[in-house]
C-alpha atoms as a PDB file:
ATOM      1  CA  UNK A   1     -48.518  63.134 -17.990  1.00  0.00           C
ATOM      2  CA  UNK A   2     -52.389  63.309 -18.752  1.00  0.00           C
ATOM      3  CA  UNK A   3     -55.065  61.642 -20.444  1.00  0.00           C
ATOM      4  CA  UNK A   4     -57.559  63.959 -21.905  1.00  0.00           C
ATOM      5  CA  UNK A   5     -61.095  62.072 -21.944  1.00  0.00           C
ATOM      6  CA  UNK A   6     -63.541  64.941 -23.143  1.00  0.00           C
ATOM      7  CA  UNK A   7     -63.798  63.585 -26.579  1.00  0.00           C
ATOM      8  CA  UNK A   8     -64.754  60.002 -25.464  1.00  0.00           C
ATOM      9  CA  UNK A   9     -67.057  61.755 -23.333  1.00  0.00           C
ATOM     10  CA  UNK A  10     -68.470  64.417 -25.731  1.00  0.00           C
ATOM     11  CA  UNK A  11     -68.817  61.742 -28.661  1.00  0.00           C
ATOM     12  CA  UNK A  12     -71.007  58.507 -26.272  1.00  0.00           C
ATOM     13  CA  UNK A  13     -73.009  61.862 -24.341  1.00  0.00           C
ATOM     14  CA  UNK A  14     -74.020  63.153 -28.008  1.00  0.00           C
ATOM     15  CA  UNK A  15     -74.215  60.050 -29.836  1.00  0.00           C
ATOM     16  CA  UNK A  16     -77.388  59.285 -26.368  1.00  0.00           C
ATOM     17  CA  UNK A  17     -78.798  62.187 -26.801  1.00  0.00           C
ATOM     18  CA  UNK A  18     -78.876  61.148 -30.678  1.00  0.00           C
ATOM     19  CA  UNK A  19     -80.577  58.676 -30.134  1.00  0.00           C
ATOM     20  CA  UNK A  20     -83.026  60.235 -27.793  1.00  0.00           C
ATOM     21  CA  UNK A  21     -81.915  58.653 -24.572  1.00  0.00           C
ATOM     22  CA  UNK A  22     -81.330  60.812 -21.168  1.00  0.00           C
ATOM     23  CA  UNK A  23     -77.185  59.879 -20.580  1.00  0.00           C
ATOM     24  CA  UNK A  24     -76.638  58.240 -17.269  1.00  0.00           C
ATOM     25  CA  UNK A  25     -73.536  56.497 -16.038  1.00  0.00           C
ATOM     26  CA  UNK A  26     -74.178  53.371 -17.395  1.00  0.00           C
ATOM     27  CA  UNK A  27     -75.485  54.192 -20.719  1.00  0.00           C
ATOM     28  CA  UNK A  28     -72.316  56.323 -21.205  1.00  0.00           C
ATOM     29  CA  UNK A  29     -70.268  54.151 -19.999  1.00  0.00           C
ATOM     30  CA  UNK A  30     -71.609  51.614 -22.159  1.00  0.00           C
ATOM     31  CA  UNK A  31     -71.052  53.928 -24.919  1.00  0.00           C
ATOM     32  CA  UNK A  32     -67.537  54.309 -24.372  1.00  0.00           C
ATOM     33  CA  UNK A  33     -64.993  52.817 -26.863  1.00  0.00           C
ATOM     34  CA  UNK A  34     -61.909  53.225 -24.765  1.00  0.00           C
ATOM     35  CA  UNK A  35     -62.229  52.952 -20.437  1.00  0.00           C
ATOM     36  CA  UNK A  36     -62.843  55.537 -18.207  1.00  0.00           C
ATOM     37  CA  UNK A  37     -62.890  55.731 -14.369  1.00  0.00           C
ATOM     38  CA  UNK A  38     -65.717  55.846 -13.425  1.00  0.00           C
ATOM     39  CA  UNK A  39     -65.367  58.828 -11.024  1.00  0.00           C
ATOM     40  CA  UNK A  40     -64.724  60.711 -13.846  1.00  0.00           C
ATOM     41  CA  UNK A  41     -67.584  59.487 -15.839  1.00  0.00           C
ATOM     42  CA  UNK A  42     -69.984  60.956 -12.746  1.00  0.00           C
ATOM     43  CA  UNK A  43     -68.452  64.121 -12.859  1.00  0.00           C
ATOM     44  CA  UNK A  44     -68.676  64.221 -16.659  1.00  0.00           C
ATOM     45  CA  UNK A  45     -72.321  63.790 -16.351  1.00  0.00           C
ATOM     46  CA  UNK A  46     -73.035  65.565 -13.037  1.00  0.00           C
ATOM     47  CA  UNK A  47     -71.897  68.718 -14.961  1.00  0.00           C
ATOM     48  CA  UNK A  48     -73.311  67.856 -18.572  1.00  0.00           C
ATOM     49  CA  UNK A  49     -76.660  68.104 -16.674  1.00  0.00           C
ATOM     50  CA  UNK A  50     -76.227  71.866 -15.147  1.00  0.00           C
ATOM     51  CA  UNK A  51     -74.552  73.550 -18.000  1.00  0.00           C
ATOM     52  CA  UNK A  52     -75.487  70.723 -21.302  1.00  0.00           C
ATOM     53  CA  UNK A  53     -71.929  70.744 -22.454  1.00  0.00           C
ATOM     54  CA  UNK A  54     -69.142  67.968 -21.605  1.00  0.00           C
ATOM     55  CA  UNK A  55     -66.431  69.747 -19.833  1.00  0.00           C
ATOM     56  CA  UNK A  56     -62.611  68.995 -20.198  1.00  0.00           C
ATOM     57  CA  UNK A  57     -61.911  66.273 -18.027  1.00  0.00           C
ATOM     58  CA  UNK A  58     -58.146  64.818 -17.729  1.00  0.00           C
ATOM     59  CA  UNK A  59     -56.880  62.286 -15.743  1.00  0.00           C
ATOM     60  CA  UNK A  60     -53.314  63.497 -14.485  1.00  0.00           C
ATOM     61  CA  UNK A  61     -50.370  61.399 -12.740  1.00  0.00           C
ATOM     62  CA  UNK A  62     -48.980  62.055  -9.965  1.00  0.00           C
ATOM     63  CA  UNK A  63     -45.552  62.814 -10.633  1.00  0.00           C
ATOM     64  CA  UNK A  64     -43.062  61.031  -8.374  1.00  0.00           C
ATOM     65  CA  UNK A  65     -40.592  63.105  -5.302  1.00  0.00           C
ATOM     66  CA  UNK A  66     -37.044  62.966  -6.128  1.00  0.00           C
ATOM     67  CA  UNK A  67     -36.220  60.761  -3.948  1.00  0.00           C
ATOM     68  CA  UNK A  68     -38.403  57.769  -5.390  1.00  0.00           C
ATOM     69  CA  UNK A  69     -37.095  58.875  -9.122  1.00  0.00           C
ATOM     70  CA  UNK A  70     -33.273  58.695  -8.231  1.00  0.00           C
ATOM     71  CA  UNK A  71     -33.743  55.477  -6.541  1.00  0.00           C
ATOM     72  CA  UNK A  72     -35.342  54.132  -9.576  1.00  0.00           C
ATOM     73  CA  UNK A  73     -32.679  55.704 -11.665  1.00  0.00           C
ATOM     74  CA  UNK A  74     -30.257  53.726  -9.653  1.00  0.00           C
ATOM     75  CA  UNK A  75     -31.720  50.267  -9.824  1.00  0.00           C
ATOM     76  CA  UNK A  76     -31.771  50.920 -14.035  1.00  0.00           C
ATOM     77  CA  UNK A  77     -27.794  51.661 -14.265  1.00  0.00           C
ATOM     78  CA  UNK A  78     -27.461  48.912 -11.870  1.00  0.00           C
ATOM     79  CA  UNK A  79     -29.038  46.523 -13.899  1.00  0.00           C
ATOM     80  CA  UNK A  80     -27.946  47.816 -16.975  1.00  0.00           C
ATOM     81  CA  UNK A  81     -24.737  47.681 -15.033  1.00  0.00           C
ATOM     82  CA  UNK A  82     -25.114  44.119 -15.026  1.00  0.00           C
ATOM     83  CA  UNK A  83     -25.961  43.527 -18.610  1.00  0.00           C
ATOM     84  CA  UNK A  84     -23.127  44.987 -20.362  1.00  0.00           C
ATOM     85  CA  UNK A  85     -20.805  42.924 -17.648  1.00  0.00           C
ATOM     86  CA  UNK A  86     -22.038  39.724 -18.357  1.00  0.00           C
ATOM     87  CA  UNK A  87     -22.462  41.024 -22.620  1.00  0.00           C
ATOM     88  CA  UNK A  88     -18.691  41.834 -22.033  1.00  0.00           C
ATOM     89  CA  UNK A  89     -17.937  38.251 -20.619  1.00  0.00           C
ATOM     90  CA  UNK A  90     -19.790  36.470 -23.407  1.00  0.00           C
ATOM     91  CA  UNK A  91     -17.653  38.127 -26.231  1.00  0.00           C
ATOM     92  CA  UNK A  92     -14.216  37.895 -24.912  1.00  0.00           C
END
């Protein structure tokens, strides 16, 4: 899964520049209606300044080994397990 943050980027870097003010961190940050790490708002800007357009910048998870995903499995039958046993007990 990813979060695509170019347009919040692109729309507080133009909406600056608008205005007539150089973009830094802060002022785009403060620009920003939705958060942002802040690594990614310095890269953003680092390359806005060498080629003047926002590039696309995502934010991607890490996506979890197999192991970690079938023990998690396992813990949601087990209490799901648990659930219908004690919905079970309640109606008979």
């Amino acid at each position: 899964m990813s979060t695509d943050f170019t347009p919040l980027l692109e729309n507080a870097i133009s909406s600056l520049v608008n205005d007539g003010k150089e973009p830094t961190v802060a002022l785009i940050k403060g620009r920003l209606t939705s958060p942002v790490p802040m690594p990614i708002i310095i890269s953003a800007l680092q390359r806005w300044k060498k080629s003047g357009t926002v590039p696309k910048v995502e934010k991607v998870e890490a996506q979890k080994d197999s192991e970690t995903r079938i023990a998690e499995l396992e813990q949601q039958v087990k209490a799901l397990t648990e659930r219908l046993n004690a919905l079970e007990q309640r109606v008979s």
